[in-house]
Protein backbone atom coordinates (compact mmCIF):
# COMPACT_ATOMS: atom_id res chain seq x y z
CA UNK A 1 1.81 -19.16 9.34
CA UNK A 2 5.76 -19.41 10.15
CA UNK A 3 5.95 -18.15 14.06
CA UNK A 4 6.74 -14.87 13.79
CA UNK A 5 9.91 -13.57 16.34
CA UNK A 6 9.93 -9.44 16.94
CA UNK A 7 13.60 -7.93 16.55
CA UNK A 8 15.00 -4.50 16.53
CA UNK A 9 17.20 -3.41 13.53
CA UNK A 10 18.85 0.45 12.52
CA UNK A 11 20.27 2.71 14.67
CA UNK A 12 16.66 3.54 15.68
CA UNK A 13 16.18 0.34 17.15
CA UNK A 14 12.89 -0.32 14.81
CA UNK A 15 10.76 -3.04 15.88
CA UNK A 16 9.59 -5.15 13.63
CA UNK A 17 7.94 -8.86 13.32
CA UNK A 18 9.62 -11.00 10.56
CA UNK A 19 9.97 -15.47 9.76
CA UNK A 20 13.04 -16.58 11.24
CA UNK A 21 15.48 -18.07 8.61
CA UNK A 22 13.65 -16.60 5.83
CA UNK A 23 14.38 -13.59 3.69
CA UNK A 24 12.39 -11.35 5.83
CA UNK A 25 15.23 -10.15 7.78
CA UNK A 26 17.59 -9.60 5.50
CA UNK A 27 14.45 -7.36 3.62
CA UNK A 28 14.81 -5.15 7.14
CA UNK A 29 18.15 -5.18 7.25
CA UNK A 30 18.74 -4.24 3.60
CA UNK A 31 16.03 -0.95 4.17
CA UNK A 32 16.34 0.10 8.05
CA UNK A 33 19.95 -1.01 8.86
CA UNK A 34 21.60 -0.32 5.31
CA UNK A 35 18.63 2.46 3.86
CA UNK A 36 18.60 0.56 0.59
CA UNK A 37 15.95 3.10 -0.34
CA UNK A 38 18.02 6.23 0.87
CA UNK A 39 20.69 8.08 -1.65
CA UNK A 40 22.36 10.28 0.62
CA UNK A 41 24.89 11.76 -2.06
CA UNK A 42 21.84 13.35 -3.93
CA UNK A 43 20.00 13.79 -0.40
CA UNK A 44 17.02 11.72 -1.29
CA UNK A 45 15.38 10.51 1.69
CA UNK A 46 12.14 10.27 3.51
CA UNK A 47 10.87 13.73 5.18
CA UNK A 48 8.96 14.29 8.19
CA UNK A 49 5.46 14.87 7.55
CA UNK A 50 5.52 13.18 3.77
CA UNK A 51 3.22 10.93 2.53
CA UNK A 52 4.20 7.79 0.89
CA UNK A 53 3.29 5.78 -1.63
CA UNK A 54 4.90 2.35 -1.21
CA UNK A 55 3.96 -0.28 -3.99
CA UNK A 56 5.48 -4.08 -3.30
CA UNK A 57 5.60 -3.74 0.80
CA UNK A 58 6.41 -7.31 1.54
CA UNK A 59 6.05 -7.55 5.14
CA UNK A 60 6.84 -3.60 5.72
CA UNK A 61 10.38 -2.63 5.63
CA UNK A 62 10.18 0.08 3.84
CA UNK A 63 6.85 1.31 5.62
CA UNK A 64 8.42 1.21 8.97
CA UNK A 65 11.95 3.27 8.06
CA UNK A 66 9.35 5.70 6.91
CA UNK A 67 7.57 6.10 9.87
CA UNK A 68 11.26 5.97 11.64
CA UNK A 69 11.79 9.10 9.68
CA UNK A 70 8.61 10.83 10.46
CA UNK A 71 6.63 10.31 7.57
CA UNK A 72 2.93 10.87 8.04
CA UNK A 73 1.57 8.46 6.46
CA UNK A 74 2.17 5.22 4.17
CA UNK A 75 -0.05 3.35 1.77
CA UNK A 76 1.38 0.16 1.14
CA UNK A 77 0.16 -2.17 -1.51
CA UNK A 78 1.13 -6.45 -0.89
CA UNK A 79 -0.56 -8.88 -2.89
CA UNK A 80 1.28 -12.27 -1.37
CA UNK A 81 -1.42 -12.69 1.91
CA UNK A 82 1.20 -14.04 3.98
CA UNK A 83 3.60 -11.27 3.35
CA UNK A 84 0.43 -8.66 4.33
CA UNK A 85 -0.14 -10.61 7.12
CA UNK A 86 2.89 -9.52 8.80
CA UNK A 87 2.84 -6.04 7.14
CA UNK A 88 -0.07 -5.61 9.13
CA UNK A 89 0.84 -6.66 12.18
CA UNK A 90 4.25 -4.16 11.62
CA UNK A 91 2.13 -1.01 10.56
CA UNK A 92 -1.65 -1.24 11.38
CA UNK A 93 -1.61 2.43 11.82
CA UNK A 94 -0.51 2.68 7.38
CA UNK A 95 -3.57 2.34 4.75
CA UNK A 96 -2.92 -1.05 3.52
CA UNK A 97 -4.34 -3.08 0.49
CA UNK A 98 -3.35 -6.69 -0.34
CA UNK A 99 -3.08 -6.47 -3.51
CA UNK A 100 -0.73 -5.80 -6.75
CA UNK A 101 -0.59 -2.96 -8.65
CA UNK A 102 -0.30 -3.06 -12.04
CA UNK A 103 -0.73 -1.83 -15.70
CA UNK A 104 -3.79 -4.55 -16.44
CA UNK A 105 -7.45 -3.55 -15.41
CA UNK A 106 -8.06 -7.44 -14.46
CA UNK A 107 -9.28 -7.59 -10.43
CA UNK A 108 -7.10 -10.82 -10.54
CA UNK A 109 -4.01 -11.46 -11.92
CA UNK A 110 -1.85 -14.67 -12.00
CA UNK A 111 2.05 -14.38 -10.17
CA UNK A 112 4.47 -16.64 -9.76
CA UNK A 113 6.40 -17.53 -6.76
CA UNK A 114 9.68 -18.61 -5.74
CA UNK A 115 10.65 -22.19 -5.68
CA UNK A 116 12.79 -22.00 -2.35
CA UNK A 117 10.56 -21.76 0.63
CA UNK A 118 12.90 -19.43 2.83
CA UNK A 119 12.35 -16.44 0.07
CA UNK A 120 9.73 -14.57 0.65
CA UNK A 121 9.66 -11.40 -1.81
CA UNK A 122 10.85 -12.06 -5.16
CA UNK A 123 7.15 -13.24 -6.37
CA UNK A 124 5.97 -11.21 -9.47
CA UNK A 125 3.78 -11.47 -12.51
CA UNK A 126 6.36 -11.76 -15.08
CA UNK A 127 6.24 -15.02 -16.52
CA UNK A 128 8.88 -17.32 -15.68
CA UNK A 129 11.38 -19.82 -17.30
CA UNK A 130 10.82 -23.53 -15.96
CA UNK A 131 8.38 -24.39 -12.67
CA UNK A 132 7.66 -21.84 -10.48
CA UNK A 133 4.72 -22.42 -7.97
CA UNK A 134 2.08 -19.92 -9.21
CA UNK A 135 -0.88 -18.06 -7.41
CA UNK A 136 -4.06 -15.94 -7.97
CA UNK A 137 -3.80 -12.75 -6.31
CA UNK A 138 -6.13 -9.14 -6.08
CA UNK A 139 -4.85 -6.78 -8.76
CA UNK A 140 -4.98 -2.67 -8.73
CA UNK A 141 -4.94 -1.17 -12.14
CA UNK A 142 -2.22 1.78 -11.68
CA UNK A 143 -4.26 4.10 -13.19
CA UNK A 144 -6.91 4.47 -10.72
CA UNK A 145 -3.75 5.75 -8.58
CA UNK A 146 -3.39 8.52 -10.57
CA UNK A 147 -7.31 9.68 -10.05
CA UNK A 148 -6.85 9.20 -6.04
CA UNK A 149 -9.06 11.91 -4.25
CA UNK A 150 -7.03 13.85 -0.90
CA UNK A 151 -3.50 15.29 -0.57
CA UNK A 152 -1.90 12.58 -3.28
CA UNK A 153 1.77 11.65 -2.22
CA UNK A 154 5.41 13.20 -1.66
CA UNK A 155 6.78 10.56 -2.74
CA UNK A 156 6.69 6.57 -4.53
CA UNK A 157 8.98 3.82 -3.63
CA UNK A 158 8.06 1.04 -6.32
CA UNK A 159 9.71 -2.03 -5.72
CA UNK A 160 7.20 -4.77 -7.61
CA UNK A 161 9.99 -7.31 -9.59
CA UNK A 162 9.32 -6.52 -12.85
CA UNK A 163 5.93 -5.03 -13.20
CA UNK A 164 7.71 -1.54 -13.35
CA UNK A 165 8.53 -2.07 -16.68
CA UNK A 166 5.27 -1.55 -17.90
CA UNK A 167 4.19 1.63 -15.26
CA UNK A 168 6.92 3.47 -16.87
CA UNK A 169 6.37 2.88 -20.67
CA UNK A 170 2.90 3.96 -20.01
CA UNK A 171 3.36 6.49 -17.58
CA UNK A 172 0.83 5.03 -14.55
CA UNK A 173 3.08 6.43 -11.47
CA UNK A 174 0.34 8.99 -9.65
CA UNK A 175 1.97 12.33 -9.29
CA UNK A 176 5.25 12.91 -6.49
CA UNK A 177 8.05 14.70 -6.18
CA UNK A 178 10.13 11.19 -5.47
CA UNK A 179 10.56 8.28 -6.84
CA UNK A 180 12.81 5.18 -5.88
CA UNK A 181 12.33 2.20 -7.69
CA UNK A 182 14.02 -0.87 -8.55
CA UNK A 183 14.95 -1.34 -11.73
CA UNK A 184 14.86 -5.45 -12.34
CA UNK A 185 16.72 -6.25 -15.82
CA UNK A 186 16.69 -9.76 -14.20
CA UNK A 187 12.65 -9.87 -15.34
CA UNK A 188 13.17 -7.74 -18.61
CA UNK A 189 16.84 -7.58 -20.00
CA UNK A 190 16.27 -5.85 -23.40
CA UNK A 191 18.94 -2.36 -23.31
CA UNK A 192 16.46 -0.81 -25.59
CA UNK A 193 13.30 -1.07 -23.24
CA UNK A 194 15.97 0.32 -20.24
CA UNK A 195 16.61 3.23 -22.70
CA UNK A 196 12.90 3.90 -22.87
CA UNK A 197 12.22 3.78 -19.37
CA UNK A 198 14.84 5.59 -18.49
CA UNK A 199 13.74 8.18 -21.10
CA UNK A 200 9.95 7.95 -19.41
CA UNK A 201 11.84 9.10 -16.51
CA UNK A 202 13.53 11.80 -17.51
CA UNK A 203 10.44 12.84 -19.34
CA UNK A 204 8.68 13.42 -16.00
CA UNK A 205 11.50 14.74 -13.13
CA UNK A 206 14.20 16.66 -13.81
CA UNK A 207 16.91 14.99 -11.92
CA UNK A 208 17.38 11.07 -12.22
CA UNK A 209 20.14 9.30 -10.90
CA UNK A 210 21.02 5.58 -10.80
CA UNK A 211 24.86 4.11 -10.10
CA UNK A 212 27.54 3.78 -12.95
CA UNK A 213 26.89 -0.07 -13.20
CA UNK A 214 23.53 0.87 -14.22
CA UNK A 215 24.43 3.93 -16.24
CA UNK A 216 27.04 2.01 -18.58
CA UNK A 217 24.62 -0.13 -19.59
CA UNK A 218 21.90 2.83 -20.65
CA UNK A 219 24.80 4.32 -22.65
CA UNK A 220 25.03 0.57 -24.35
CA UNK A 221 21.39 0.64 -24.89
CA UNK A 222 21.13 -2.21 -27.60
CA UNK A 223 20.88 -5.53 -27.28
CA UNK A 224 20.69 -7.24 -23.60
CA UNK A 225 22.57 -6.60 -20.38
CA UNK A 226 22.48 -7.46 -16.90
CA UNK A 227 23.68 -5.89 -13.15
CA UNK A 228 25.35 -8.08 -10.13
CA UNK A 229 21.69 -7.34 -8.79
CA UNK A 230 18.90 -5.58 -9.72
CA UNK A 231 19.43 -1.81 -8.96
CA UNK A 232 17.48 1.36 -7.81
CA UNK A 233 16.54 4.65 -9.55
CA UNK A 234 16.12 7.54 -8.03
CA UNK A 235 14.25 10.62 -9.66
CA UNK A 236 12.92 13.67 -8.08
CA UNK A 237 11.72 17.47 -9.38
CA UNK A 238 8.63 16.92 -10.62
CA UNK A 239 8.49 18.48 -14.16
């Protein structure tokens, strides 16, 4: 492994290990410095005393403003080994599985990682156009999420490049009353299956909110469309 160096990033002064001149810091910067995760217009935000579900953890950015904010617990899922090498050195007090989650039932599933060396969380299982380094990683079937035994979760932040797609046409998201996930029309571009999801959403909370970049493109809903970057959805009020 890359030597790890341990800096300090958010007001907080969160410490947390990361690969120099990779994309691990900008990941912590992005969550604890700019709360990428955070919507404070609508006042969506981690509690003190939640409990988190946090599905594509990467080396723990999103685990760690959590615990900044009091949260009681995380349980992160990572399937790139590297990645939940770190995570665990960042949060060994979290329940932590390095794996994927996913709509398939396979224990193994294929993904495919990014060409340039320096970026270290964009891997995912959707296929990809032309040669991307590809790697067998452990696999959790969403579902078995939704059957979890104990106090369940306050809230979900999804972040898995693609693989949402599928958890929200067939509804695998255990129960919360938040939700933040990234929306990536850079795996799936199709307006109609945006429409859909963003249907499966509204199906299930009764507030969801996304930005007006996203939002034009819903109201579109045919054909294909894409964002300057893949953008997040927030939805809370469990129906």
């Amino acid at each position: 492994m890359t030597k790890l160096k341990q800096g300090t990033f958010g007001k907080d002064k969160v410490k947390a290990y990361y690969r120099p001149g990779t994309s691990d810091e900008n990941a912590l910067i992005e969550v604890i410095n700019k709360k990428a995760y955070r919507r404070a217009s609508i006042g969506f935000d981690v509690m003190p005393g939640e409990r988190w579900l946090c599905m594509g953890s990467n080396i723990g950015a999103f685990a760690l403003y959590a615990k900044s904010k009091g949260a009681k617990s995380v349980t992160c899922y990572e399937p790139m080994t590297d990645c939940f090498e770190i995570l665990k050195k960042n949060v060994p007090e979290f329940e932590l599985h390095n794996s994927a989650v996913s709509n398939l039932r396979d224990k193994k599933i294929t993904f495919f990682t990014p060409r340039r060396e320096k970026d270290k969380y964009r891997s995912t299982m959707v296929p990809r156009k032309g040669k991307y380094p590809a790697v067998t990683v452990r696999n959790t079937y969403a579902g078995t999420l939704q059957r979890r035994k104990g106090k369940g979760f306050d809230g979900i932040k999804c972040d898995i490049e693609g693989a949402e797609h599928a958890l929200l046409l067939e509804w695998l998201f255990p129960k919360a009353e938040k939700l933040v996930l990234e929306f990536h029309l850079s795996r799936n571009n199709s307006l109609p299956n945006l429409v859909k999801c963003w249907r499966m959403l509204k199906r299930h909370y009764k507030h969801v909110h996304t930005c007006p970049e996203l939002m034009r493109l819903i109201k579109k809903g045919k054909g294909t469309g894409r964002t300057y970057f893949d953008r997040n959805i927030w939805a809370w009020g469990l129906k």
